[in-house]
C-alpha atoms as a PDB file:
ATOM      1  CA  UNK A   1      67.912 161.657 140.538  1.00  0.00           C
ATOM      2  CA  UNK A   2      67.455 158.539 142.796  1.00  0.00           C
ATOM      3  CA  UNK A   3      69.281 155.668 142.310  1.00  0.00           C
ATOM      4  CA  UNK A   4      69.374 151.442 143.657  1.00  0.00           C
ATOM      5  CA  UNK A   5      72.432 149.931 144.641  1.00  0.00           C
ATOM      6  CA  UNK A   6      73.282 146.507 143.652  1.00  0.00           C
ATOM      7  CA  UNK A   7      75.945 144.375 145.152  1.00  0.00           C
ATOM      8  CA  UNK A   8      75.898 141.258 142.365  1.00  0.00           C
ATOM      9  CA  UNK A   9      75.868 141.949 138.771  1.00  0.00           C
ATOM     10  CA  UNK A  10      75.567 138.638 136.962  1.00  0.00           C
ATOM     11  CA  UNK A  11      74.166 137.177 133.668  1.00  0.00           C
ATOM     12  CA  UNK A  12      71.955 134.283 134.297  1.00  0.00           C
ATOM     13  CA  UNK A  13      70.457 131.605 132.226  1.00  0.00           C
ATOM     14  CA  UNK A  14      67.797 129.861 134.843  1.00  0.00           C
ATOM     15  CA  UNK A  15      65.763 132.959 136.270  1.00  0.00           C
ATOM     16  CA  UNK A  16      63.844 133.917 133.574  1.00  0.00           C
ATOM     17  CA  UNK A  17      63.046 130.480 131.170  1.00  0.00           C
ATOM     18  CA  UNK A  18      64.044 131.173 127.750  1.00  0.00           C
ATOM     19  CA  UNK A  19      66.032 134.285 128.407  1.00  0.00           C
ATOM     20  CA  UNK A  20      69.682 135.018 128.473  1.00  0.00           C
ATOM     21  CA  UNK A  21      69.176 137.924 131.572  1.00  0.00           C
ATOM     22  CA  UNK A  22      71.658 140.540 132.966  1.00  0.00           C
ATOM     23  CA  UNK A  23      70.786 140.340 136.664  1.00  0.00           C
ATOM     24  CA  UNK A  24      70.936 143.247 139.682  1.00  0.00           C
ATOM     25  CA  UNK A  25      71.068 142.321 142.869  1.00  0.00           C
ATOM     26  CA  UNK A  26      69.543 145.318 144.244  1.00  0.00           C
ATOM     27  CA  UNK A  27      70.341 146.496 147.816  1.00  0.00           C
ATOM     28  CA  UNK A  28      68.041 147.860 150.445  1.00  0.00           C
ATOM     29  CA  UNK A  29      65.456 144.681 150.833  1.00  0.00           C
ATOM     30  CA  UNK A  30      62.889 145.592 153.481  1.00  0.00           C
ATOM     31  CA  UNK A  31      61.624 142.059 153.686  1.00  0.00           C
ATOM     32  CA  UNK A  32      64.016 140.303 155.623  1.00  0.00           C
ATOM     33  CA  UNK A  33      62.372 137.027 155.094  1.00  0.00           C
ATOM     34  CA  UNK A  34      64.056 133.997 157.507  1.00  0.00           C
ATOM     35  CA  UNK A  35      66.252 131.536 155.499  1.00  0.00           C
ATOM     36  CA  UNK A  36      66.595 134.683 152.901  1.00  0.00           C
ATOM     37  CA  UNK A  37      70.314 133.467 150.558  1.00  0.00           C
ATOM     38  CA  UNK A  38      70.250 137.318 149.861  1.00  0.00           C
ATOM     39  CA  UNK A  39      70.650 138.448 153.315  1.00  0.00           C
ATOM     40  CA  UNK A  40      73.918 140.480 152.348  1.00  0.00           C
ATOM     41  CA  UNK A  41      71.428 142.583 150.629  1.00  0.00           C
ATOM     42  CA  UNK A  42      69.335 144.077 153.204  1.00  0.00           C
ATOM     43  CA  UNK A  43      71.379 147.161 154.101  1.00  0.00           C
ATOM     44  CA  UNK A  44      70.998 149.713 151.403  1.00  0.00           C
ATOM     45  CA  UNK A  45      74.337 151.476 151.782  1.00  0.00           C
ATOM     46  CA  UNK A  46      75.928 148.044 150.350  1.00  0.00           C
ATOM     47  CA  UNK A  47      77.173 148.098 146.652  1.00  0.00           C
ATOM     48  CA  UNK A  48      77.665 150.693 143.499  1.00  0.00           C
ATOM     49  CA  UNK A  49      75.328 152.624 142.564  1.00  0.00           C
ATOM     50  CA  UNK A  50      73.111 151.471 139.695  1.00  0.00           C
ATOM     51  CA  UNK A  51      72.936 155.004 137.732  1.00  0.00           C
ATOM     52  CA  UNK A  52      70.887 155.198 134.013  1.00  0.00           C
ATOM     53  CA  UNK A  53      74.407 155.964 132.864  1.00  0.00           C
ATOM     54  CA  UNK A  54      75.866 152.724 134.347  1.00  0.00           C
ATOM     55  CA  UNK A  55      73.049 150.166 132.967  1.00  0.00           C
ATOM     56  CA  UNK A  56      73.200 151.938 129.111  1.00  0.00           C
ATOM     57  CA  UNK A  57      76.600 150.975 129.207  1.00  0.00           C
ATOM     58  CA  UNK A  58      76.195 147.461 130.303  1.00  0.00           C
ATOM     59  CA  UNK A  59      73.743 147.427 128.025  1.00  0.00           C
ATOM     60  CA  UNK A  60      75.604 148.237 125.344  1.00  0.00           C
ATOM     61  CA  UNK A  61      78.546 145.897 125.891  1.00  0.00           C
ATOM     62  CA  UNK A  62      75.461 143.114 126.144  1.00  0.00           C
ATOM     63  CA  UNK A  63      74.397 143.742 122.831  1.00  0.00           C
ATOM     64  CA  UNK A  64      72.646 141.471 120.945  1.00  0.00           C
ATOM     65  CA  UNK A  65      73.853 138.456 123.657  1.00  0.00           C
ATOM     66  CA  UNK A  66      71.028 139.354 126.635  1.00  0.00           C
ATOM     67  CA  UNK A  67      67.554 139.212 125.772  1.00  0.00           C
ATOM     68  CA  UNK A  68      66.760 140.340 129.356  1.00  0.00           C
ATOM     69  CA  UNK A  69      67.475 142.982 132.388  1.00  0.00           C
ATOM     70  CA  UNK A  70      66.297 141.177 135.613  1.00  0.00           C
ATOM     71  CA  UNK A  71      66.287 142.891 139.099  1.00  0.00           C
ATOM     72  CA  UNK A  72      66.393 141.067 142.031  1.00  0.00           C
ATOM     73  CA  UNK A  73      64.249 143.764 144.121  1.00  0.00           C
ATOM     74  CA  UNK A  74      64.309 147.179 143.844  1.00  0.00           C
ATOM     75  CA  UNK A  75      60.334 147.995 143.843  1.00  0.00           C
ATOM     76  CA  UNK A  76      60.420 149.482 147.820  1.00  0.00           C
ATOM     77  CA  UNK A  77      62.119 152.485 145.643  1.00  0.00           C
ATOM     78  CA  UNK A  78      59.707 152.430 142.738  1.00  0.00           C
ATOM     79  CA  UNK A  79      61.164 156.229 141.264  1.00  0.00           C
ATOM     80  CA  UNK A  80      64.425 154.551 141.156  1.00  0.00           C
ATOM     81  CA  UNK A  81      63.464 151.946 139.502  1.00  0.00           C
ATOM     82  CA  UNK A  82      61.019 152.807 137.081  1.00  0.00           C
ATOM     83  CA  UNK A  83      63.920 154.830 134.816  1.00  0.00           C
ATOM     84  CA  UNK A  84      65.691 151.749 134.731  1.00  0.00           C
ATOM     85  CA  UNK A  85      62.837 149.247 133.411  1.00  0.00           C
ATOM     86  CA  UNK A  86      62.224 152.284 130.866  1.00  0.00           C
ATOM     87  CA  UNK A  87      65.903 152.487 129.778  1.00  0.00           C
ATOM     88  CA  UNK A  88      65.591 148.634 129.361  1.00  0.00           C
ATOM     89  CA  UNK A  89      62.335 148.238 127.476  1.00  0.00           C
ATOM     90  CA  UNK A  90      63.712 151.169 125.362  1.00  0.00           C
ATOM     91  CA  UNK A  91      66.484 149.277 124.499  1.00  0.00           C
ATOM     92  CA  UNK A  92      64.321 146.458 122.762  1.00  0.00           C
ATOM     93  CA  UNK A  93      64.750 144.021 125.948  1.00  0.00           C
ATOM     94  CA  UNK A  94      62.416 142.126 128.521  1.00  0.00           C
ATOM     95  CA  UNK A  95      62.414 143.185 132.179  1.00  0.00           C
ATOM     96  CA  UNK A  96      61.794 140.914 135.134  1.00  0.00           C
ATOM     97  CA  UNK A  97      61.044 141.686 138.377  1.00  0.00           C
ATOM     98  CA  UNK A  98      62.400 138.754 141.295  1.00  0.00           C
ATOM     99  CA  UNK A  99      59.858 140.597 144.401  1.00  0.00           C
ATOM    100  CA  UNK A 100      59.356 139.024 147.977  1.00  0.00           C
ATOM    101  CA  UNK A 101      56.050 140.804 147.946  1.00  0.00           C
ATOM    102  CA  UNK A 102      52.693 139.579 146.771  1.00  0.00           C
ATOM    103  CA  UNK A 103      51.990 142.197 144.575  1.00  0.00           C
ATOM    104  CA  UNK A 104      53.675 145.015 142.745  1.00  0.00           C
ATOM    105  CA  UNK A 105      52.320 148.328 142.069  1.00  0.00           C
ATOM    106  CA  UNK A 106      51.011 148.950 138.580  1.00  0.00           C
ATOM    107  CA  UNK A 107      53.362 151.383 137.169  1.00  0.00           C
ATOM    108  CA  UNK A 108      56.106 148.952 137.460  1.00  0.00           C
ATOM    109  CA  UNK A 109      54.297 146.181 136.538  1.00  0.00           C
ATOM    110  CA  UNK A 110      53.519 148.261 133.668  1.00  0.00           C
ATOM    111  CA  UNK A 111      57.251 148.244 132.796  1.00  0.00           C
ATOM    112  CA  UNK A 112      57.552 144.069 133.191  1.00  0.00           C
ATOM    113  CA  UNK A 113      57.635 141.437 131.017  1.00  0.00           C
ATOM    114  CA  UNK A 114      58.040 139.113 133.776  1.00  0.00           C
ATOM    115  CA  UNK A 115      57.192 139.115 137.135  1.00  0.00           C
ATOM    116  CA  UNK A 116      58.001 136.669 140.286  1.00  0.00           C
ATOM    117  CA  UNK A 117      55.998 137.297 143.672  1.00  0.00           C
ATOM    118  CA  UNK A 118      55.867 136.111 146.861  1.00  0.00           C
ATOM    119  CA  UNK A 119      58.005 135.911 149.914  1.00  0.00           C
ATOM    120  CA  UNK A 120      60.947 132.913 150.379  1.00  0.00           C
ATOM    121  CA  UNK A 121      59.439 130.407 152.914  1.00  0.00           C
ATOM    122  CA  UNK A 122      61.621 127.714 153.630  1.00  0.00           C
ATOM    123  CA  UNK A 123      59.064 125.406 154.340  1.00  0.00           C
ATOM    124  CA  UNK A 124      57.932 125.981 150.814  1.00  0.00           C
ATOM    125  CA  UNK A 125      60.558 126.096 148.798  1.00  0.00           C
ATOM    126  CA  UNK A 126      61.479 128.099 145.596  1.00  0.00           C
ATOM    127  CA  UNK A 127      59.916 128.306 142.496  1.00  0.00           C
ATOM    128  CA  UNK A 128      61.670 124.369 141.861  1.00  0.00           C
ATOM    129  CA  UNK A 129      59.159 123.128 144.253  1.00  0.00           C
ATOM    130  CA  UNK A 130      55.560 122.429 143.930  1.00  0.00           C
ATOM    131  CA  UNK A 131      54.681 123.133 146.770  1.00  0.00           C
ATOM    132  CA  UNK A 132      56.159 126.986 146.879  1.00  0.00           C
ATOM    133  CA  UNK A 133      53.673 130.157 147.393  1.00  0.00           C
ATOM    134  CA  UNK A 134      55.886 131.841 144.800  1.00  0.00           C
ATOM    135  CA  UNK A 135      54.505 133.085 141.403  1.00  0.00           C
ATOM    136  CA  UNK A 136      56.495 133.119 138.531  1.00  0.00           C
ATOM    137  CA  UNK A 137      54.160 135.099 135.625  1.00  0.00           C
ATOM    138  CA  UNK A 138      54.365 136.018 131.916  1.00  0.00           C
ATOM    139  CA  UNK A 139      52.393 139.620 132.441  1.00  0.00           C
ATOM    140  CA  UNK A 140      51.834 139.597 128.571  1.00  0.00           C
ATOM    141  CA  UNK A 141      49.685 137.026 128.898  1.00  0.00           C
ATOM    142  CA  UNK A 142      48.908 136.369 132.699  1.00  0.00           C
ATOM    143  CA  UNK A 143      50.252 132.844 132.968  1.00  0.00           C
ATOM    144  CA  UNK A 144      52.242 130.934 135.541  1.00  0.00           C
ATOM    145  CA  UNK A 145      54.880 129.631 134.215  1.00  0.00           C
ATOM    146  CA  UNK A 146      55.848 128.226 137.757  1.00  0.00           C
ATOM    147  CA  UNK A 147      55.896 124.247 135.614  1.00  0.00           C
ATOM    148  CA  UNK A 148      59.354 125.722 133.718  1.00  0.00           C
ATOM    149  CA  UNK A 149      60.870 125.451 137.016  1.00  0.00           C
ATOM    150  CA  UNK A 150      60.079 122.385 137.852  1.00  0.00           C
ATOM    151  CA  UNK A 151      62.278 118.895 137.367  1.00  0.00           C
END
């Protein structure tokens, strides 16, 4: 069985509007984008492993106080994560996907309820700025919802 590594395990109220989310900051980030904050994330022997096992039982102490699991990367290993987003939907919660990439395969998209895309440009900004290249969507309806993000 493969398995992500994440070095920051967090629960967040800002990354995904409206959603109380357990957040994995997976390792391993092929990307490398300049100005990344995540940079301590790029080598993929970094952090514990993120085993099935591991996220049931966070999931479990979460009970009813997430309404989310959101990953921070992890689709460059797409049979590692895919069990995870399964183990998550299965457990009645949203999934969101935080990806540097334009686009995301379909099986894991499959597996989203929310998806971010794009790679961090400084020059841009973050999804807080209107001028950013970064896509924050609702996949059960195909919205942006890039204008939650904004002051």
């Amino acid at each position: 069985m493969q398995s992500l590594r994440f070095i920051a395990e967090q629960v967040v109220w800002q990354e995904v509007p409206g959603e109380v989310s357990l957040a994995f900051t997976v390792s391993g980030c092929p990307l490398r984008c300049p100005g990344c904050h995540s940079s301590d994330s790029w080598d993929a022997q970094q952090g514990l492993l993120l085993t099935d096992n591991y996220l049931q039982q966070r999931i479990t102490q979460y009970e009813n106080l997430i309404t989310c699991v959101l990953f921070f990367g992890g689709e460059w290993r797409p049979e590692a994560l895919l069990p995870l987003l399964k183990l998550c939907r299965a457990a009645g919660l949203h999934t969101c996907l935080y990806s540097g990439l334009d686009a995301v395969a379909e099986p894991i998209t499959a597996q989203l309820t929310f998806l971010k895309t794009g790679p961090w440009i400084r020059e841009l900004g973050g999804l807080d700025s209107p001028t950013t290249n970064q896509v924050f969507t609702d996949l059960r309806t195909g919205k942006s919802l890039n204008h939650l993000f904004l002051s």
